[in-house]
Protein backbone atom coordinates (compact mmCIF):
# COMPACT_ATOMS: atom_id res chain seq x y z
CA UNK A 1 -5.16 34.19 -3.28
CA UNK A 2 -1.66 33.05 -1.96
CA UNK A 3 0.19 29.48 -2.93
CA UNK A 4 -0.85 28.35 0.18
CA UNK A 5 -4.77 29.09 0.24
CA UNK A 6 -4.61 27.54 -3.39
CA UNK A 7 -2.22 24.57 -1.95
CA UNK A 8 -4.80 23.53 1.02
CA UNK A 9 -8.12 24.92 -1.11
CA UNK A 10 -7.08 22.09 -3.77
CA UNK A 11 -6.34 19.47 -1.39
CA UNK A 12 -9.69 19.80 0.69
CA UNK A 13 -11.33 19.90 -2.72
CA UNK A 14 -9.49 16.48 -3.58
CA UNK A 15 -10.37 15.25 -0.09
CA UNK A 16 -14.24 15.76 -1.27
CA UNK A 17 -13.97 14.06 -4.51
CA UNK A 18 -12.17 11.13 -2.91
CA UNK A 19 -14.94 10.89 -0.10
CA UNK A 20 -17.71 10.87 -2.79
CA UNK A 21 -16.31 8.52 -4.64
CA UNK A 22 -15.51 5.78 -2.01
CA UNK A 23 -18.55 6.91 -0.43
CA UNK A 24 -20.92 5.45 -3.42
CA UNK A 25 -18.01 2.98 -4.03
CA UNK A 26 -18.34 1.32 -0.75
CA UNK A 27 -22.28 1.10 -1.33
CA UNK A 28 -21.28 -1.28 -4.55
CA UNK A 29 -18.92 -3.52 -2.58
CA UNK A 30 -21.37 -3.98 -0.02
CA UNK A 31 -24.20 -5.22 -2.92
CA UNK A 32 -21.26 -7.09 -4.83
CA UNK A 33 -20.58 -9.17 -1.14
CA UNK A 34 -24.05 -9.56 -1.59
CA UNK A 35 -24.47 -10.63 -4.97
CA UNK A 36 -21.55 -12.74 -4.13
CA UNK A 37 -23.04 -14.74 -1.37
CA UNK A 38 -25.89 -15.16 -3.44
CA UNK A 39 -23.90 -16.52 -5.82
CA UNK A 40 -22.31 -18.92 -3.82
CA UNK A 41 -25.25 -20.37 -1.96
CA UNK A 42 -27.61 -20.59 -4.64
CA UNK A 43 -30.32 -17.91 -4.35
CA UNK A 44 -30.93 -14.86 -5.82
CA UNK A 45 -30.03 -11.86 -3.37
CA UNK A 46 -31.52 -7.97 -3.43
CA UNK A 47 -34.02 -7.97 -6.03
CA UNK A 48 -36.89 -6.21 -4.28
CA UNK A 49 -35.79 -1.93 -4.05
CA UNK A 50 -35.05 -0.66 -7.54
CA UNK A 51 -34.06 -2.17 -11.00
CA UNK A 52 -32.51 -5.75 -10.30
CA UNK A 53 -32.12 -4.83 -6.47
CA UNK A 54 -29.40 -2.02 -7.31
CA UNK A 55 -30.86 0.36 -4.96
CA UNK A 56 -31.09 -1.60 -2.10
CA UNK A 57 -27.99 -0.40 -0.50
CA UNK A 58 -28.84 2.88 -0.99
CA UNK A 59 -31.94 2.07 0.89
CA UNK A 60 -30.16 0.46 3.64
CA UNK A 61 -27.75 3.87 3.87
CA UNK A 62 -30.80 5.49 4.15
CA UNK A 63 -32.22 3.49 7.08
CA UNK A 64 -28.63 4.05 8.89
CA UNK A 65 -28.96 7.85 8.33
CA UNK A 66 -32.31 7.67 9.92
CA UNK A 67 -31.31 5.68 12.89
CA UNK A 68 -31.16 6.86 16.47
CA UNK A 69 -27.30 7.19 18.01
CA UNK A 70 -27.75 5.38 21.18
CA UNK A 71 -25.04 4.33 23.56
CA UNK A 72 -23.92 3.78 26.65
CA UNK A 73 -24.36 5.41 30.09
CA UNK A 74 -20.69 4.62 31.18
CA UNK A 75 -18.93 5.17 27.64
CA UNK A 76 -16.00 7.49 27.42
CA UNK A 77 -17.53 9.69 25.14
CA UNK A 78 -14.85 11.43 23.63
CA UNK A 79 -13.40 8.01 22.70
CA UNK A 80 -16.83 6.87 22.12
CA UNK A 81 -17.74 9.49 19.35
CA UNK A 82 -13.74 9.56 17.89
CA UNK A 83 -13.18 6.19 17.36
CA UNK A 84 -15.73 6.11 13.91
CA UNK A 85 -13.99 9.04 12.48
CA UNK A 86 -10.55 8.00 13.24
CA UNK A 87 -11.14 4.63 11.35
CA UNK A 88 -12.99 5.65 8.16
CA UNK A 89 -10.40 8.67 7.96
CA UNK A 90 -7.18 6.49 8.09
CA UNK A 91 -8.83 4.48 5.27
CA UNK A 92 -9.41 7.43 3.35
CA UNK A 93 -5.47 8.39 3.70
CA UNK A 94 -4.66 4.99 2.28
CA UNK A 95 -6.18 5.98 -0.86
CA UNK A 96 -4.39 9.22 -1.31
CA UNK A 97 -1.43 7.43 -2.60
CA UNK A 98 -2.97 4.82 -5.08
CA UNK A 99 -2.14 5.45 -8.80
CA UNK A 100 -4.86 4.87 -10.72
CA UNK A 101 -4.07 5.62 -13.97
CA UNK A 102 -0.98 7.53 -15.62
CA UNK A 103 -1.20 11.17 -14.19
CA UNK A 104 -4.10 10.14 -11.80
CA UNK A 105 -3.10 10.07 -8.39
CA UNK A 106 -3.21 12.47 -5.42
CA UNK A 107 0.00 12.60 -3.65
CA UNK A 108 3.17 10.12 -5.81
CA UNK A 109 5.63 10.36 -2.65
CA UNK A 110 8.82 8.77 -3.24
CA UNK A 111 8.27 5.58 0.24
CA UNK A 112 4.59 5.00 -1.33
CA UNK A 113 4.47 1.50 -0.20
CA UNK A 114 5.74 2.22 3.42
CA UNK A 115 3.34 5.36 3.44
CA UNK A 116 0.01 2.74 2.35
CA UNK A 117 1.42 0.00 5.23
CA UNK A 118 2.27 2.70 8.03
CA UNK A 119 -1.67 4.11 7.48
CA UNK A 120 -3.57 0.64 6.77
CA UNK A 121 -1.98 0.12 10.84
CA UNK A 122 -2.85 2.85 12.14
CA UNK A 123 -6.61 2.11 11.51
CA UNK A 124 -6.83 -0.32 14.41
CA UNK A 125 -6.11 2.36 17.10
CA UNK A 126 -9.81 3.34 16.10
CA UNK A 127 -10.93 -0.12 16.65
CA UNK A 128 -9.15 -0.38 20.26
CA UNK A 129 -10.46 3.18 21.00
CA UNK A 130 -13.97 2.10 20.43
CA UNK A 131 -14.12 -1.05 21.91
CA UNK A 132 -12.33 0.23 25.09
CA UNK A 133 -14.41 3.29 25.59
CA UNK A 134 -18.14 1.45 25.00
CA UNK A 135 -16.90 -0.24 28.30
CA UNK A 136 -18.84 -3.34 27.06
CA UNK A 137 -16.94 -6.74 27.61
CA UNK A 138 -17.48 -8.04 23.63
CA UNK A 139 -16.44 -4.86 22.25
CA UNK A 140 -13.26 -4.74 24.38
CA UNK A 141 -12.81 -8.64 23.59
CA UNK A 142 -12.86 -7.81 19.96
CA UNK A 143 -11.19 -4.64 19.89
CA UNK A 144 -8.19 -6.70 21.59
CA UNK A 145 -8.17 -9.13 18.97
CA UNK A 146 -8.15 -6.89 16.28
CA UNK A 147 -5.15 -5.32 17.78
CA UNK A 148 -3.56 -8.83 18.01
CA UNK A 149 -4.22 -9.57 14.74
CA UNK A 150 -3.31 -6.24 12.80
CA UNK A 151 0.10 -6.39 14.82
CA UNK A 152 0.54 -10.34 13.63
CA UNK A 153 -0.58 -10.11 9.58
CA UNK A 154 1.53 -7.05 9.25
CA UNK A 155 4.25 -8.69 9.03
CA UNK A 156 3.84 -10.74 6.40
CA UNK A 157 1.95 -8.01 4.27
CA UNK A 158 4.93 -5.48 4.99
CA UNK A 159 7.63 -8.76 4.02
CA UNK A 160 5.75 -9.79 0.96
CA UNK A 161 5.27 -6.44 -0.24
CA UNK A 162 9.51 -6.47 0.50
CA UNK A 163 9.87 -9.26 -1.31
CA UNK A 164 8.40 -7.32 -4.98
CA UNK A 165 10.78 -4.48 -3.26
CA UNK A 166 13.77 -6.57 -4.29
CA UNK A 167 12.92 -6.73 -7.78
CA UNK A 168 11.88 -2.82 -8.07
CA UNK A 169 14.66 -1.34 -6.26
CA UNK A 170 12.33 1.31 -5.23
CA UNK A 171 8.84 2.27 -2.71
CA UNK A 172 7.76 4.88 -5.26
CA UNK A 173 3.99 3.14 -6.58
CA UNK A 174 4.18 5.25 -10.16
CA UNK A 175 8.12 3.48 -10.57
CA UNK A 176 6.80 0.19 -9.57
CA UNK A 177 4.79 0.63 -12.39
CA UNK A 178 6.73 1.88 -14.64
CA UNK A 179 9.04 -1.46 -13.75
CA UNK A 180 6.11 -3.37 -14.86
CA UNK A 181 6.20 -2.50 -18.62
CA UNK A 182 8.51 -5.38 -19.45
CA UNK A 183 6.10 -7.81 -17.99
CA UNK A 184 4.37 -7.88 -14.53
CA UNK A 185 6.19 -8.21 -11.43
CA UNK A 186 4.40 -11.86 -10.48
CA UNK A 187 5.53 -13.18 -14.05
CA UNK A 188 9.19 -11.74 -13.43
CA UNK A 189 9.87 -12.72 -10.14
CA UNK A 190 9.45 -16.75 -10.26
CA UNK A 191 7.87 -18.92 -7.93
CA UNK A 192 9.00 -16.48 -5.19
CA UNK A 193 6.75 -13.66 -6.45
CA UNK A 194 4.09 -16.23 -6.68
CA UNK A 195 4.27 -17.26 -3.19
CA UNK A 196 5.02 -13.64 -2.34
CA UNK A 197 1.51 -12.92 -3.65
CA UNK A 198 -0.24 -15.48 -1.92
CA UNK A 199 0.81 -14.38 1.45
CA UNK A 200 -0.17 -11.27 0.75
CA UNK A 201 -3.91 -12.33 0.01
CA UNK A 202 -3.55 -14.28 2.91
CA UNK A 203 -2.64 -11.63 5.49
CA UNK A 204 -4.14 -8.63 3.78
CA UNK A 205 -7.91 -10.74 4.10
CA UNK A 206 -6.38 -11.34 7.96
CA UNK A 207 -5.59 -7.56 8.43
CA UNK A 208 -8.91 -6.37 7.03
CA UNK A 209 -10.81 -8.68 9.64
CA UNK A 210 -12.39 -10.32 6.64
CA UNK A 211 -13.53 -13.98 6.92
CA UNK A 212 -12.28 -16.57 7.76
CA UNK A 213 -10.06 -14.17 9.83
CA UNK A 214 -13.28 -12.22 11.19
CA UNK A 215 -12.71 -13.31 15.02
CA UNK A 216 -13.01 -9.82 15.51
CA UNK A 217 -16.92 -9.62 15.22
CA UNK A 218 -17.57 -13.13 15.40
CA UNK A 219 -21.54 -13.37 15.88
CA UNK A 220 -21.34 -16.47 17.65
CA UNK A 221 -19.35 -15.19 20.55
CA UNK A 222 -19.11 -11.66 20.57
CA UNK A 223 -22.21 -10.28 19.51
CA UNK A 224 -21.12 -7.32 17.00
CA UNK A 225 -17.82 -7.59 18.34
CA UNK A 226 -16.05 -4.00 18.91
CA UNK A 227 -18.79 -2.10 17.26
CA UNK A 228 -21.45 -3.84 19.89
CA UNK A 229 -22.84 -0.57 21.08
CA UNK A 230 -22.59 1.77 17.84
CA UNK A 231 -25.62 2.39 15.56
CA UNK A 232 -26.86 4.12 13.13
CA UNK A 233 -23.92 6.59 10.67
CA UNK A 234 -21.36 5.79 13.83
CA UNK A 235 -21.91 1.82 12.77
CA UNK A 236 -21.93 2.65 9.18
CA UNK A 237 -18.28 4.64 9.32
CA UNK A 238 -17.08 1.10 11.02
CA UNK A 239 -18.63 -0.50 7.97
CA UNK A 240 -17.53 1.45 5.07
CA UNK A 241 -13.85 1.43 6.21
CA UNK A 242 -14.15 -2.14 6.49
CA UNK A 243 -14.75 -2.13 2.51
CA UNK A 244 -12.45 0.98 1.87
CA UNK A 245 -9.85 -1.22 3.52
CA UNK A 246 -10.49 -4.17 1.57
CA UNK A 247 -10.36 -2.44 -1.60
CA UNK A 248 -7.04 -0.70 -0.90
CA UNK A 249 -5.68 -3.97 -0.43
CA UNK A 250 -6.58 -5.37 -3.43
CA UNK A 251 -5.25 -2.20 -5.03
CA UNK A 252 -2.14 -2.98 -3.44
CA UNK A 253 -2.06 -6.71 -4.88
CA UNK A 254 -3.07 -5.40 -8.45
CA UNK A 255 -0.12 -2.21 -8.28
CA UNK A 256 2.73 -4.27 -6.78
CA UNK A 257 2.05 -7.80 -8.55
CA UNK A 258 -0.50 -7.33 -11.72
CA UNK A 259 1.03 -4.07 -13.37
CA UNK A 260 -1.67 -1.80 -11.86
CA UNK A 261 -3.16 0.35 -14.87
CA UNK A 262 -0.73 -1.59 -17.47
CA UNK A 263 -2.65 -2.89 -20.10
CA UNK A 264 -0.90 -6.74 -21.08
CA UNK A 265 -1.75 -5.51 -24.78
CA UNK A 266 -0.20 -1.79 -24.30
CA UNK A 267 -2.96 0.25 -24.84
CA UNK A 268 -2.73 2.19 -22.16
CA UNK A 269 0.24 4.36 -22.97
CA UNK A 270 -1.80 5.62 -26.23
CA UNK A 271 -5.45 6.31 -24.02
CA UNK A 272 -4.23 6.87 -20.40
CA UNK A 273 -7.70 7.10 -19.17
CA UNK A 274 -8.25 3.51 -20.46
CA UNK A 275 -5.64 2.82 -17.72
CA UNK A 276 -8.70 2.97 -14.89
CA UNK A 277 -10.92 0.25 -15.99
CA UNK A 278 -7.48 -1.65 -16.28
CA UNK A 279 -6.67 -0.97 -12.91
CA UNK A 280 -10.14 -1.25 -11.40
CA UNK A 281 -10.64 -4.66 -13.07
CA UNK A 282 -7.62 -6.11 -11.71
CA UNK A 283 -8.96 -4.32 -7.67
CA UNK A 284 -12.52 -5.99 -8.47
CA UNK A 285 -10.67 -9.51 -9.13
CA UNK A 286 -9.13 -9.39 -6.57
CA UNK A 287 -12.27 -8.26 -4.47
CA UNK A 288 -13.39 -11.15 -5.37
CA UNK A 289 -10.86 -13.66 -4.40
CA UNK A 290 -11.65 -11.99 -1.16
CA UNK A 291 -14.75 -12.83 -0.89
CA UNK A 292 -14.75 -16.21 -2.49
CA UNK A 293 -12.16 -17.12 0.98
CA UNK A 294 -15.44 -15.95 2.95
CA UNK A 295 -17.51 -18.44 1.72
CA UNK A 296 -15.12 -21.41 1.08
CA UNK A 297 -13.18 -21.55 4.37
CA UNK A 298 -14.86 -21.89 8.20
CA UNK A 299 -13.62 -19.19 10.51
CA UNK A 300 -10.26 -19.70 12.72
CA UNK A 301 -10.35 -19.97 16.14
CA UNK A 302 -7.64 -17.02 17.35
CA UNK A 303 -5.19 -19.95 18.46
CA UNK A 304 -5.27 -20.94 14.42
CA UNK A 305 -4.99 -17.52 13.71
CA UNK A 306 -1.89 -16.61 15.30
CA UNK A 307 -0.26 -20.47 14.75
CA UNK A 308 -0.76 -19.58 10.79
CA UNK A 309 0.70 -16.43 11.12
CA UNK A 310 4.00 -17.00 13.31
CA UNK A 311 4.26 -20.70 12.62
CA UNK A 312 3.76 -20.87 8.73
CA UNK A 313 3.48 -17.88 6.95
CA UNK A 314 6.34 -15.65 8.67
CA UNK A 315 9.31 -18.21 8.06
CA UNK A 316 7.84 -18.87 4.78
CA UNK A 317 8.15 -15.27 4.29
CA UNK A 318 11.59 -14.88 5.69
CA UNK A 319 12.96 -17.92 3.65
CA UNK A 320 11.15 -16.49 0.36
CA UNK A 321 12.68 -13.04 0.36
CA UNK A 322 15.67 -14.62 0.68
CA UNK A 323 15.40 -16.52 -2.61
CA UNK A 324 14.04 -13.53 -4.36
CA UNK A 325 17.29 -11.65 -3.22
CA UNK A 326 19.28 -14.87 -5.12
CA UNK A 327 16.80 -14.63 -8.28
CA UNK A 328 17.52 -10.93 -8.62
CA UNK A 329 21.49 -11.03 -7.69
CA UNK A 330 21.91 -13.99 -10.82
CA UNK A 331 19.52 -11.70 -12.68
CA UNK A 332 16.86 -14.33 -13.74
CA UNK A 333 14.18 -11.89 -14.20
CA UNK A 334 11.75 -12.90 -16.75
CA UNK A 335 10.26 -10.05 -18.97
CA UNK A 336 8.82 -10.25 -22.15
């Protein structure tokens, strides 16, 4: 077998496990947001299909699986039937890049943190693709503010992630790091990292079309919003990304600001593998946090949306980089 057979054997092989994984991983966010809302308004949630309701998304997979594909007489349906696949594949890519523990990660390319924001765009040319081509007036509606709103809240994701730039002096997500081993990047960089990080959680929830920021699909006005006419697996693809993308950007937030797989106690250099349930329980947090905004704040109406976004958060953002550049050029990085 030549290099290259090996080269793209291993990578499709790679490409499996990752699928698997985020496969059954996106089936436990979706009962976690369930357990979660549970939580939060005082009942009990799935309880009913298997041991303490943990099969119950399994059973709801299931049900999509077995669903008829219906749609519409007057869809474009190349577009139609592309649009699902170009989403949940984009959101795959993201993950390609993560490090999840010391020596565990797919591809460590040297502009990691431009690669993870130039994909986690992209994804939204699925959403406009599949909301034009159901040629239903709520999908289109929502695809068109998704668009909006990607192009609006990546701004201050791609600034804030800048921001932690300044202090790094690189894009590289294993150097970051590495960076990190004198303290994490959130405790080093002052109030500026601080506020760095809280725009971050702000438009990362905004760019994943997660509530409050879910104008998108609003119920109320837009039915299903983009995904209107999809059903069944082609629904479920919209679905899962919608998680895959939520957990990359908590991912993000625990890499860049919370030390990814660093232990605080520095076990991790002596048991690497240890380094994953560090790095996953810092994700899951800030999962969390994610969904606690659902259920705490009403939705925005899109004039909010865009007012918070080009109003407040962007000169915010502008003025705070600015301040990090002073903190690191009278080097008054805290480590410890």
């Amino acid at each position: 077998m030549s290099e290259g057979t090996a080269n793209i054997l291993a990578m499709v092989i790679v490409a499996l496990i990752y699928l698997g994984i985020f496969s059954v991983a996106g089936l436990f966010l979706v009962l976690l947001e369930r357990r979660v809302a549970a939580w939060f308004q005082l009942r009990i949630g799935p309880n009913r299909v298997g041991p303490l309701g943990l099969l119950q998304t399994m059973a709801d997979a299931l049900k999509l699986v077995s669903k008829e594909l219906t749609g519409t007489v007057k869809a474009d349906k190349f577009l139609y039937n592309l649009a699902p696949y170009f989403v949940i594949v984009t959101a795959l890519m993201a993950l390609a890049v993560l490090p999840f523990t010391q020596g565990f990660q797919a591809f460590d390319v040297n502009i990691g943190i431009f690669f993870l924001i130039a994909v986690s765009s992209i994804g939204v040319i699925g959403i406009l693709l599949g909301g034009w081509s159901s040629n239903n007036k709520f999908a289109l509606i929502g695809a068109m503010r998704s668009g909006v709103q990607t192009i609006s809240y990546e701004l201050s994701v791609g600034l804030s992630l800048l921001t932690m730039i300044l202090l790094t002096g690189t894009l590289q997500l294993s150097e970051i790091i590495e960076v990190q081993k004198g303290g994490w990047l959130i405790v080093q960089g002052h109030i500026p990292a601080i506020i760095a990080f809280m725009i971050f959680m702000i438009s990362g929830t905004a760019e994943t079309n997660r509530a409050p920021f879910d104008m998108v699909e609003a119920e109320s006005e837009l039915g299903a919003g983009f995904h209107t006419e999809y059903s069944g697996m082609k629904f479920a693809y919209f679905f899962l990304a919608e998680f895959i993308n939520m957990f990359i950007i908590a991912a993000i937030g625990a890499t860049v600001f919370f030390g990814g797989w660093l232990s605080p106690f520095g076990i991790t250099e002596s048991i690497p593998w240890l380094g994953v349930f560090w790095f996953l329980g810092k994700t899951f947090v800030l999962i969390f946090l994610m969904m606690w905004f659902r259920w705490t704040f009403p939705r925005l109406r899109v004039d909010q949306l865009l007012t918070l976004e080009w109003k407040y958060l962007l000169p915010i953002n502008l003025v705070n980089i600015v301040v990090m550049a002073i903190v690191v050029w009278l080097n008054l990085i805290i480590s410890w």
